[in-house]
Protein backbone atom coordinates (compact mmCIF):
# COMPACT_ATOMS: atom_id res chain seq x y z
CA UNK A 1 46.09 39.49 -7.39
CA UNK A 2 42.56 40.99 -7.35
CA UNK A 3 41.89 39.07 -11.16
CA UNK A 4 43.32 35.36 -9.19
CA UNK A 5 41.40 35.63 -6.05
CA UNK A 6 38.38 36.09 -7.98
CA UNK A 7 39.11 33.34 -10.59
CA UNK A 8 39.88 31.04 -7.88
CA UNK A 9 35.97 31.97 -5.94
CA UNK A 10 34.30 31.79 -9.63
CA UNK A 11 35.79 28.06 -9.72
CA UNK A 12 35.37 27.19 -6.55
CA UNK A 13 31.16 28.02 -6.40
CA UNK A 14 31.59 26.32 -10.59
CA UNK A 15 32.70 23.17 -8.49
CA UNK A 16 29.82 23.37 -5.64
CA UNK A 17 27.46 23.75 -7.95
CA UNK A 18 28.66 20.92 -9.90
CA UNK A 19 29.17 18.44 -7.01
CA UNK A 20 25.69 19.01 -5.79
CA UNK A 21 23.91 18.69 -8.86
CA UNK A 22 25.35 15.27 -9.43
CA UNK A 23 24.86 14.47 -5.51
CA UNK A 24 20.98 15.91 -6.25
CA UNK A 25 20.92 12.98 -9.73
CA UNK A 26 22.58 10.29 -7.35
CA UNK A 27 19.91 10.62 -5.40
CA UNK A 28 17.23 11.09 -7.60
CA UNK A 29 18.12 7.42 -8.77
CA UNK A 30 18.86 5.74 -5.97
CA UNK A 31 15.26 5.56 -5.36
CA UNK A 32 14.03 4.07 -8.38
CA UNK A 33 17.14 1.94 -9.75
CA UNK A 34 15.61 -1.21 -8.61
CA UNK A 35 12.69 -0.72 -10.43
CA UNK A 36 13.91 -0.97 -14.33
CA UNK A 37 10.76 -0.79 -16.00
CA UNK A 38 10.35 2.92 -14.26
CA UNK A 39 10.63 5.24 -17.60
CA UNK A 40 12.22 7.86 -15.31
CA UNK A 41 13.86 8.51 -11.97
CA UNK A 42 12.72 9.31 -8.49
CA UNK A 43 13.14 12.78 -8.95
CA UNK A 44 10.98 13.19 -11.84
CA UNK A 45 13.93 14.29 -14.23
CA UNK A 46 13.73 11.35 -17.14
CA UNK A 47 17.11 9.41 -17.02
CA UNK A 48 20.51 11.08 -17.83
CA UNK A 49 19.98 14.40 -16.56
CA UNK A 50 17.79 15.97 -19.12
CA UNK A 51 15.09 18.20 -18.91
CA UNK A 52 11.77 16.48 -18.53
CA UNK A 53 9.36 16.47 -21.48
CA UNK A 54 6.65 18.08 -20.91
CA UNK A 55 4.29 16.78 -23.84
CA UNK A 56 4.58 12.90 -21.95
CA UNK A 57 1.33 12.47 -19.51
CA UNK A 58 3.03 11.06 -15.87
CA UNK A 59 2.12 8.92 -13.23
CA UNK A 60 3.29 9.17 -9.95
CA UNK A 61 4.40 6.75 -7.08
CA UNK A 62 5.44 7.24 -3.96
CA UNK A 63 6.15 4.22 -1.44
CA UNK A 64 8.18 2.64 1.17
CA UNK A 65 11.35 1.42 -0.66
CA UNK A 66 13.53 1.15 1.78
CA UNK A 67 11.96 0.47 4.92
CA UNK A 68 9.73 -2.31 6.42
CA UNK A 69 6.82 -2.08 3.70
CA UNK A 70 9.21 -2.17 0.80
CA UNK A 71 9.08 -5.79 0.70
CA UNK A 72 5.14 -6.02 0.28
CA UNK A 73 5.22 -2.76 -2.26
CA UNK A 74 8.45 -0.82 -3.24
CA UNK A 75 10.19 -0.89 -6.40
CA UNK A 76 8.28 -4.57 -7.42
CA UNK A 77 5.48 -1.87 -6.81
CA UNK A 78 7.04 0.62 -9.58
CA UNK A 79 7.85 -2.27 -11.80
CA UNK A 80 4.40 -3.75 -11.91
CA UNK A 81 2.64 -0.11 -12.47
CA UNK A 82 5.38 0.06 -15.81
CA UNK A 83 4.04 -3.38 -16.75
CA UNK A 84 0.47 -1.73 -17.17
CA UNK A 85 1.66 1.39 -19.35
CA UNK A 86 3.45 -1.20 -21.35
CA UNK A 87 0.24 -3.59 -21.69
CA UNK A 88 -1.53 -0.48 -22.42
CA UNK A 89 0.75 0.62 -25.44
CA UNK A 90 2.55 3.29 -23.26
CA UNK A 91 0.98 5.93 -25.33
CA UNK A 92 -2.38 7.45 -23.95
CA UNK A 93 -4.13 10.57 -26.09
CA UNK A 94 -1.51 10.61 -28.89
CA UNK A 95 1.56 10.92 -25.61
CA UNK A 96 3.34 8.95 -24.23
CA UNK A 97 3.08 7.59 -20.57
CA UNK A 98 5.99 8.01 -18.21
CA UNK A 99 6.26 6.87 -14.58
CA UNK A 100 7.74 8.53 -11.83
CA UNK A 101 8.65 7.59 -8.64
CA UNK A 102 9.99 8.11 -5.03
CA UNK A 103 11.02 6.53 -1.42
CA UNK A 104 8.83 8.47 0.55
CA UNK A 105 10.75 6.82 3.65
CA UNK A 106 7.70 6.69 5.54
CA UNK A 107 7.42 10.52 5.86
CA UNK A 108 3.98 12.82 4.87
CA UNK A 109 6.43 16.02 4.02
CA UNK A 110 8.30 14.56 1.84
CA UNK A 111 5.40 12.52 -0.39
CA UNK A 112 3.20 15.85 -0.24
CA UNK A 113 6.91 17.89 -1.47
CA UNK A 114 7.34 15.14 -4.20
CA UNK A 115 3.38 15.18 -5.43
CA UNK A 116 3.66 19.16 -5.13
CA UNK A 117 6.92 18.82 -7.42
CA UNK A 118 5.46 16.71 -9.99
CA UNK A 119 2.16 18.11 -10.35
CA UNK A 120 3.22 21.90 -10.45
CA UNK A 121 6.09 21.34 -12.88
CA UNK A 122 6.12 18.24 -14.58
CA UNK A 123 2.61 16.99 -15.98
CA UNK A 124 1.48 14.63 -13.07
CA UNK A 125 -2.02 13.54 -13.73
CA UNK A 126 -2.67 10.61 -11.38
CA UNK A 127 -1.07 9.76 -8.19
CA UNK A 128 -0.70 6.20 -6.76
CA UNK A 129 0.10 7.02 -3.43
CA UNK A 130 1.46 3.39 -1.77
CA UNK A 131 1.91 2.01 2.01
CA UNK A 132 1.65 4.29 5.22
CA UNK A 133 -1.96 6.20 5.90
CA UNK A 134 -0.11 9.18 7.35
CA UNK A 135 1.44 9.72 3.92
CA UNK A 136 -1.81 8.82 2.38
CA UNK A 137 -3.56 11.57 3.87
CA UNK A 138 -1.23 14.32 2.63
CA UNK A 139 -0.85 12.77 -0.77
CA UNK A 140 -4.66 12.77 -1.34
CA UNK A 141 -5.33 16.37 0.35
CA UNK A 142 -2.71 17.96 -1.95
CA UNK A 143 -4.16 15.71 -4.90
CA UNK A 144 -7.50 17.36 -4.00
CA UNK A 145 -6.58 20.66 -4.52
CA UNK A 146 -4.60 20.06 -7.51
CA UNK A 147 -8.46 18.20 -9.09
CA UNK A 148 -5.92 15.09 -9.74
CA UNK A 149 -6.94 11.70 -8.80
CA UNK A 150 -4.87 9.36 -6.22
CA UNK A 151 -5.36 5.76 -5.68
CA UNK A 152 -4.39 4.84 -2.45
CA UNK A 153 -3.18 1.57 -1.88
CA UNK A 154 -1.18 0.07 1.26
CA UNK A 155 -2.21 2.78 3.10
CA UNK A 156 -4.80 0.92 5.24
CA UNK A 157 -6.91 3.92 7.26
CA UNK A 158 -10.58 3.57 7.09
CA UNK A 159 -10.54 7.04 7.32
CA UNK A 160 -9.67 7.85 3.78
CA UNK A 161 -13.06 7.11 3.03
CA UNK A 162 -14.61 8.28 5.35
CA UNK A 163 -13.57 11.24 7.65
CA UNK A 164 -10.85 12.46 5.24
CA UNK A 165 -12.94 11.53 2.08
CA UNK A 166 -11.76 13.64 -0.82
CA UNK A 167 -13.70 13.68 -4.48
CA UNK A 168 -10.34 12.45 -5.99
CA UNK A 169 -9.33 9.46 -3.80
CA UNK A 170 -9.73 5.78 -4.52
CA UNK A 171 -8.56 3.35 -2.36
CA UNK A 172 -7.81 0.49 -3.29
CA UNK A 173 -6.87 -3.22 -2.05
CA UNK A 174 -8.70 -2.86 1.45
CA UNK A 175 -9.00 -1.04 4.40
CA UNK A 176 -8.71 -1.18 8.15
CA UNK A 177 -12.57 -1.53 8.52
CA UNK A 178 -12.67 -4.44 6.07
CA UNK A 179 -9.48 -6.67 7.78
CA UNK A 180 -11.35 -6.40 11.14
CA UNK A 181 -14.74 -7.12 10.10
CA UNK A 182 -13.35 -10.37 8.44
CA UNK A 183 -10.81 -11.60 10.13
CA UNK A 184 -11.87 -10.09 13.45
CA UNK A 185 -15.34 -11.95 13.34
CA UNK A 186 -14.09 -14.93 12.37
CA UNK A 187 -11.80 -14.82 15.54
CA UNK A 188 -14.76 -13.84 17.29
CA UNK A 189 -16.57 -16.64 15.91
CA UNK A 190 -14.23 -19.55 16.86
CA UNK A 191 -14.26 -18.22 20.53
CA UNK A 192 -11.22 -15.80 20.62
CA UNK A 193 -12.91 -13.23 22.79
CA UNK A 194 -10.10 -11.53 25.34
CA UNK A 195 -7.89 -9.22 23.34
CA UNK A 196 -4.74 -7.56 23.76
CA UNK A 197 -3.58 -5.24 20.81
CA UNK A 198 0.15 -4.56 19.79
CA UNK A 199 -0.26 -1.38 17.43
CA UNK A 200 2.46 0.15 15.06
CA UNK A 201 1.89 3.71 16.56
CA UNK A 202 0.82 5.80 13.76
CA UNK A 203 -2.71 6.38 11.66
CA UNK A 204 -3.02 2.59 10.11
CA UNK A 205 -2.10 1.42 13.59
CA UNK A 206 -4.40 3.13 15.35
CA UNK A 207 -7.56 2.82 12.85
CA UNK A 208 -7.02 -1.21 12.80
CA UNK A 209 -6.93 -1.09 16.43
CA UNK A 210 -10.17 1.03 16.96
CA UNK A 211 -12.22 -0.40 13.84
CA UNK A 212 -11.13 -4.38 14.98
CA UNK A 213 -12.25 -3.28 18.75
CA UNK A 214 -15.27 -2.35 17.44
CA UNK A 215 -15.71 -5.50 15.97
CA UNK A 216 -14.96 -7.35 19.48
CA UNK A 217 -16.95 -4.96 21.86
CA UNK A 218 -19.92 -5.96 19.22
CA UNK A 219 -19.27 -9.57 19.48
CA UNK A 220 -19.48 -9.59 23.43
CA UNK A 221 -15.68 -10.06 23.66
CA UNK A 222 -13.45 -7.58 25.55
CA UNK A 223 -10.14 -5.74 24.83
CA UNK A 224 -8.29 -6.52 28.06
CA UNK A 225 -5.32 -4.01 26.95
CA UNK A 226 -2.85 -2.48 24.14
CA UNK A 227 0.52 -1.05 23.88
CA UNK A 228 1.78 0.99 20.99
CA UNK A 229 5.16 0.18 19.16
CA UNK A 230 7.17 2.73 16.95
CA UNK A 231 7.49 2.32 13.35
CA UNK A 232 10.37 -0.27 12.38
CA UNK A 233 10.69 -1.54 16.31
CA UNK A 234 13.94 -3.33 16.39
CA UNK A 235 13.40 -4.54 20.22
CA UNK A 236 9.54 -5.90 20.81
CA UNK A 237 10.10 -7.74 24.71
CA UNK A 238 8.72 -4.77 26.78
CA UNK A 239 5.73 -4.73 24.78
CA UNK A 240 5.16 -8.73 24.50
CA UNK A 241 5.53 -8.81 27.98
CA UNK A 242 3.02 -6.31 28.66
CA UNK A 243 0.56 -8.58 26.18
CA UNK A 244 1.49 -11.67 28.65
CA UNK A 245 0.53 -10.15 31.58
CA UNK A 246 -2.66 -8.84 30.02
CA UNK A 247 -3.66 -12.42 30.60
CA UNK A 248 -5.81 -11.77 27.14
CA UNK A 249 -6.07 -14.84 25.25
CA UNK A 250 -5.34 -13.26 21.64
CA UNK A 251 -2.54 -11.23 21.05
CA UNK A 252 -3.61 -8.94 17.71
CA UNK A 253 -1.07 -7.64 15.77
CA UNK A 254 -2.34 -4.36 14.69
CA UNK A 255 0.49 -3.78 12.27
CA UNK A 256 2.13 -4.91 9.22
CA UNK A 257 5.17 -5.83 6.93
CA UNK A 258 8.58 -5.75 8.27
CA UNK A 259 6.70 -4.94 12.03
CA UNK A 260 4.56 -7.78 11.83
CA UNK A 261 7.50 -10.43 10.79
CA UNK A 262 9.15 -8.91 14.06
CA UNK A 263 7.11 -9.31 16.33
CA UNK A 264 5.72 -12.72 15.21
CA UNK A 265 9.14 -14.06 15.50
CA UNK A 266 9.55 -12.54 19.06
CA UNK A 267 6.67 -13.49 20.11
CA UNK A 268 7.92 -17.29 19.27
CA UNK A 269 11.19 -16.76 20.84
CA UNK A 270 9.88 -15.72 24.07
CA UNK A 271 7.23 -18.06 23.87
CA UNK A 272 4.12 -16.11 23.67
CA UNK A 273 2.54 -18.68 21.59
CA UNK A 274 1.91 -21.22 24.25
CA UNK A 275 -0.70 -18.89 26.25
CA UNK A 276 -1.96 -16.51 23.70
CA UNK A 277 -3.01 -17.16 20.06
CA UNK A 278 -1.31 -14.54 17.26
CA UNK A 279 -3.88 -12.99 15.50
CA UNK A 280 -2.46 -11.35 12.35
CA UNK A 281 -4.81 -8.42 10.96
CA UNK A 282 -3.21 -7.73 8.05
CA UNK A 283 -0.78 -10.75 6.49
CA UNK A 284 0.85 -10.63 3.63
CA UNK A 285 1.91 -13.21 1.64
CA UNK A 286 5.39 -11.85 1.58
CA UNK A 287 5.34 -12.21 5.56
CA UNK A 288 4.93 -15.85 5.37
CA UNK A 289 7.34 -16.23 2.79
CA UNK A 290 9.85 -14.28 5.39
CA UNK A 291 8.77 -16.42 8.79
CA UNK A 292 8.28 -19.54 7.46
CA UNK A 293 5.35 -21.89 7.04
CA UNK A 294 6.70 -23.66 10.66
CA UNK A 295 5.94 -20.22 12.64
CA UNK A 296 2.88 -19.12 10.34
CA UNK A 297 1.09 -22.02 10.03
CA UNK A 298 -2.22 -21.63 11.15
CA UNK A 299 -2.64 -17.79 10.62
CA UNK A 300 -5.53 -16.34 9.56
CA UNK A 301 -5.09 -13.55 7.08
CA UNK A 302 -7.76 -11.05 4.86
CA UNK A 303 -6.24 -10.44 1.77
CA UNK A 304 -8.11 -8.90 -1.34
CA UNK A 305 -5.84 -11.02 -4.02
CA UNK A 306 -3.91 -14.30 -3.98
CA UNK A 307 -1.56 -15.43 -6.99
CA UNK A 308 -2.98 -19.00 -7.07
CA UNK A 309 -6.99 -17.90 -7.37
CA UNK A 310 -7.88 -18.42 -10.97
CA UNK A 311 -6.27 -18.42 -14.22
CA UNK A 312 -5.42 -14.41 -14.44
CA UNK A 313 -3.94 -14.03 -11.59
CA UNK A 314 -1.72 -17.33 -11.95
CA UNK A 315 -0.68 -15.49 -15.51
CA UNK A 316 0.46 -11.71 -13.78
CA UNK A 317 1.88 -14.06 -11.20
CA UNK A 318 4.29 -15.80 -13.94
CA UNK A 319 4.83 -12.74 -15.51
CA UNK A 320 6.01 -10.98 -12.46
CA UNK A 321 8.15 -13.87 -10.67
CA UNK A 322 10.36 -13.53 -14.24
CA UNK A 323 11.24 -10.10 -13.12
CA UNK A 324 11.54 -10.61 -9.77
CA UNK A 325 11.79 -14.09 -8.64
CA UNK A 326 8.82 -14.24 -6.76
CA UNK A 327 5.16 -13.66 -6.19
CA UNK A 328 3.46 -10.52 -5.92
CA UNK A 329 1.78 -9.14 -3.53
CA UNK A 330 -2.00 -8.09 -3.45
CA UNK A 331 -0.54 -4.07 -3.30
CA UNK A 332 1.66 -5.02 -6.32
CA UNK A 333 -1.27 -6.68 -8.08
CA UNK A 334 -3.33 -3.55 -6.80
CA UNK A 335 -0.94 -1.13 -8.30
CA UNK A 336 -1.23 -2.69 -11.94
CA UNK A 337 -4.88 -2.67 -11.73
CA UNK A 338 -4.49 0.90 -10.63
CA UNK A 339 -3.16 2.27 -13.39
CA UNK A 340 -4.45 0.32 -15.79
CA UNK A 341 -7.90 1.40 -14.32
CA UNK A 342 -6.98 5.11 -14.77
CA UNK A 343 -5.58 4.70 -18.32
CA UNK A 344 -9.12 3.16 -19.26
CA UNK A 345 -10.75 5.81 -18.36
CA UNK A 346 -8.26 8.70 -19.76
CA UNK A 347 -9.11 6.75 -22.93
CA UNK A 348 -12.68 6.36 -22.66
CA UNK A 349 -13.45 10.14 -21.90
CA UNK A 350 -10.45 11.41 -24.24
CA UNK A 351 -9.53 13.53 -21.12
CA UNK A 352 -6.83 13.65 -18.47
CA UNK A 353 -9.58 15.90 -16.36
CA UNK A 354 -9.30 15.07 -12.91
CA UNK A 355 -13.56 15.20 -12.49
CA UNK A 356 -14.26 13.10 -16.02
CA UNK A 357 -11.96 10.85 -15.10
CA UNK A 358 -13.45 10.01 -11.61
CA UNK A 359 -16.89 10.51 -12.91
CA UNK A 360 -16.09 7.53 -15.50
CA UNK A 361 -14.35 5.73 -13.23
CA UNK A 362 -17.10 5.42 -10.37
CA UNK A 363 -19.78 4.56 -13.11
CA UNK A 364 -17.84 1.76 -15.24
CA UNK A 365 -17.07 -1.70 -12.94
CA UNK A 366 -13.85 -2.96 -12.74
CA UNK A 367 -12.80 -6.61 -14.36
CA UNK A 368 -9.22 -7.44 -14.82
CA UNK A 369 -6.57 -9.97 -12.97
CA UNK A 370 -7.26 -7.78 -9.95
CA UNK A 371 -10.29 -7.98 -9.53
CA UNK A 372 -13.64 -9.12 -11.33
CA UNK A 373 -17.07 -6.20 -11.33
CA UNK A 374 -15.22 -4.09 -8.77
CA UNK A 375 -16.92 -0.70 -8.40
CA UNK A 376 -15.88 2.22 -7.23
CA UNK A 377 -17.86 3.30 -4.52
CA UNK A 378 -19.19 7.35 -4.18
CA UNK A 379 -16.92 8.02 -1.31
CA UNK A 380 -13.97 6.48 -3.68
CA UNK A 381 -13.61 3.06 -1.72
CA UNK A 382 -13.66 -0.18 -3.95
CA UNK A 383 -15.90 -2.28 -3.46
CA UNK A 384 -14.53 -5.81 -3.97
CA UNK A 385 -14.89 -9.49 -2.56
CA UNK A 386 -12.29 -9.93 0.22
CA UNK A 387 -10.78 -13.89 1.16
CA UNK A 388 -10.20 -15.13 4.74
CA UNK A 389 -7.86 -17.18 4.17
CA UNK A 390 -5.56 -19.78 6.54
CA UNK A 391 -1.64 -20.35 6.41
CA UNK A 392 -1.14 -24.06 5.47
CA UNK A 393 1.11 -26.23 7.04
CA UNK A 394 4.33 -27.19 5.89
CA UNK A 395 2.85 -30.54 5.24
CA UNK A 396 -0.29 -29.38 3.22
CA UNK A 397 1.91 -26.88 0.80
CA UNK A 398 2.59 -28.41 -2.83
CA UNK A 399 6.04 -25.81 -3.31
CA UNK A 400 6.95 -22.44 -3.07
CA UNK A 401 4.56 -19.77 -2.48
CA UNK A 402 1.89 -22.00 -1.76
CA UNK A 403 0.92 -20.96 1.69
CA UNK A 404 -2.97 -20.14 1.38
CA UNK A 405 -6.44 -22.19 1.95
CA UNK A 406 -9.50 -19.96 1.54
CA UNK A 407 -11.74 -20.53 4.25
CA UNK A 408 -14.06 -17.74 2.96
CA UNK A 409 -15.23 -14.79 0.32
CA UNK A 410 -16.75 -12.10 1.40
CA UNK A 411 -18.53 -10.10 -0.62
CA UNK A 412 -17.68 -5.89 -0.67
CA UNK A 413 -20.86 -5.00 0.88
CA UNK A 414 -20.58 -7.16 3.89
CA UNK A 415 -16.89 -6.39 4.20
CA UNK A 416 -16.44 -2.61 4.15
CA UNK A 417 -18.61 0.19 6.29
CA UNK A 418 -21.93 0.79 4.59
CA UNK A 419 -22.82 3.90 2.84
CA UNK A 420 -25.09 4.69 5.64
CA UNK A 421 -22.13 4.97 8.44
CA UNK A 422 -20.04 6.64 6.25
CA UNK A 423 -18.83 10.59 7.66
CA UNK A 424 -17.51 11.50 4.46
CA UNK A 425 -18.58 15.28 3.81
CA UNK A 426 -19.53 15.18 -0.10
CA UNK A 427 -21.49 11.36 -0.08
CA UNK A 428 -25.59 11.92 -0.39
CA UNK A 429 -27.30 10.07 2.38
């Protein structure tokens, strides 16, 4: 009797063990089955269950693939970082390149867990840490003790550069200072000067707010209120109501993605519009795809990269609406350059070295479909011409995803903070 009972325990825990190993590989890949070009699965284990190898040089990504930024990043984010390694030869240094990936699901713990993972066990030698600045500024602080570099991209904060500089960080695409300097002086310079802000409540949120009042409070305009919305807000009438009453005549949408769509939509519905003029502070392309040129028309957005500019981008463009059925979006352009960018300079230096690699990186400009003599800045920002652009009409759009007119370039050095403003600790002034 002794011998059953513990036969029957020994297959009992055999069975536990085996249920939540393939519960722990279900939802490993979950997270990156979307993305086929990804060499390996979310939880850094290469497809199939095997052991990783530990000779292959990684990269990691960690975004919002599942939530209300996975549209404007997510797996078409993992797929187009694959399509680099694959233009690059997938082989860097005599190994090969594999990319790993997870849903951070918009939460700092478990990005820093995941980076910590990879990097500690698994040969992680770049990060490319994606949309939300509160994950942003865990990913780069754990890449910074680790000597690894991160490109940050999606993750808006000004502060990355500046009060939570790190020697390893390089962010990419644009920043909160940058959308508010261009888009907010241009408001500012048609007239729009009584503001009401409608934040997403966390760190981009609240840096687009303060660096775009800035902006106003320069220009002689005045911020006549703001209320602060949670993350993914399925319910926006409390807060557009407060923005009505405000009596402001420019309701700025301090927010983004799926949150932005939202509250565009409501404030249509409840009909906002007709007293107060939506200005959008960070626009994606994907976000008039989703509302439609009829409700975006007119909108000014400050992107970094449009699919129609010149002949390179109009080729990645091609390349990626064959995968995915449509067009990219300046983070998933962003996060080809990215890596392409960092395999350069592995190459160049014949090092993975976390300080080489910067140190050839902020020296050597930056021309591909991304962008053209980009540099990357001491404090890690890139420095790169940024487009105000306008949301055509119905009317004025030839087809599908033609929904921009560029009003304006602006060149990196009138867009972002200058050196001389900067609070980052390590930057020589």
């Amino acid at each position: 009797m002794k011998y059953k009972n513990t036969t029957m325990a020994t297959s009992m825990l055999a069975m536990a063990v085996l249920l939540a190993a393939c519960g722990d590989q279900k939802a490993g890949q979950s997270a990156s089955s979307t993305a086929p070009a990804a060499s390996a699965t979310a939880s850094g284990a290469p497809e199939g269950g095997a052991a990783p190898n530990t000779d292959a040089i990684r990269i990691g990504f960690v975004t919002d693939m599942s939530g209300v930024y996975s549209d404007i990043d997510g797996n078409a984010g993992a797929a187009a970082i694959q399509m680099a390694i694959d233009d690059f030869g997938g082989t860097v240094l005599g190994k090969k390149v594999e990319l790993v990936s997870a849903d951070h699901q918009n939460k700092a713990d478990i990005a820093a867990s995941k980076a910590r993972e990879w990097v500690d066990q698994q040969n992680l030698q770049v990060m490319i840490s994606g949309t939300n600045s509160g994950v942003a500024f865990a990913t780069t602080k754990l890449m910074a003790e680790r000597k690894k570099p991160v490109f940050v991209i999606g993750a808006g904060s000004s502060r990355l550069t500046n009060e939570d500089c790190t020697p390893y960080t390089v962010h990419y695409a644009y920043d909160t200072a940058a959308l508010a300097r261009v888009a907010g002086q241009a408001l500012m310079e048609r007239g729009d000067k009584d503001w009401f802000f409608l934040t997403a409540d966390y760190a981009f949120g609240a840096s687009l707010e303060k660096d775009a009042t800035d902006i106003v409070t320069q220009g002689g305009g005045k911020v006549l209120g703001s209320v602060k919305h949670p993350l993914g807000a399925s319910d926006f009438s409390s807060f557009l109501l407060q923005a009505q009453q405000s009596k402001a005549k420019v309701l700025a949408m301090a927010n983004a993605g799926g949150d932005f769509i939202n509250s565009v939509k409501a404030a249509n519905e409840f009909g906002v519009t007709k007293d107060m003029k939506l200005a959008g502070l960070l626009v994606f392309i994907n976000d008039v795809h989703a509302l439609g040129l009829k409700d975006a028309k007119g909108l000014l957005a400050t992107t970094s990269w449009y699919w129609d500019h010149d002949d390179d981008t109009r080729k990645f463009a091609k390349r990626f609406e064959e995968k995915f059925q449509r067009k990219p979006s300046m983070l998933q352009a962003a996060d080809y350059s990215a890596a392409l960018t960092w395999l350069n300079a592995v190459k160049a230096v014949g090092s993975t070295d976390g300080d080489k690699v910067m140190e050839h990186m902020k020296k050597t400009p930056i021309n591909d479909m991304f962008v053209k003599d980009g540099k990357i800045r001491e404090d890690g920002r890139l420095m790169q011409t940024m487009y105000l652009m306008q949301v055509k009409s119905p009317e004025e759009s030839k087809g599908p995803w033609d929904y921009y007119q560029e009003l304006k370039a602006v060149p990196g050095d009138q867009a972002y903070l200058p050196l001389s403003e900067t609070k980052c600790s390590f930057v020589k002034k």
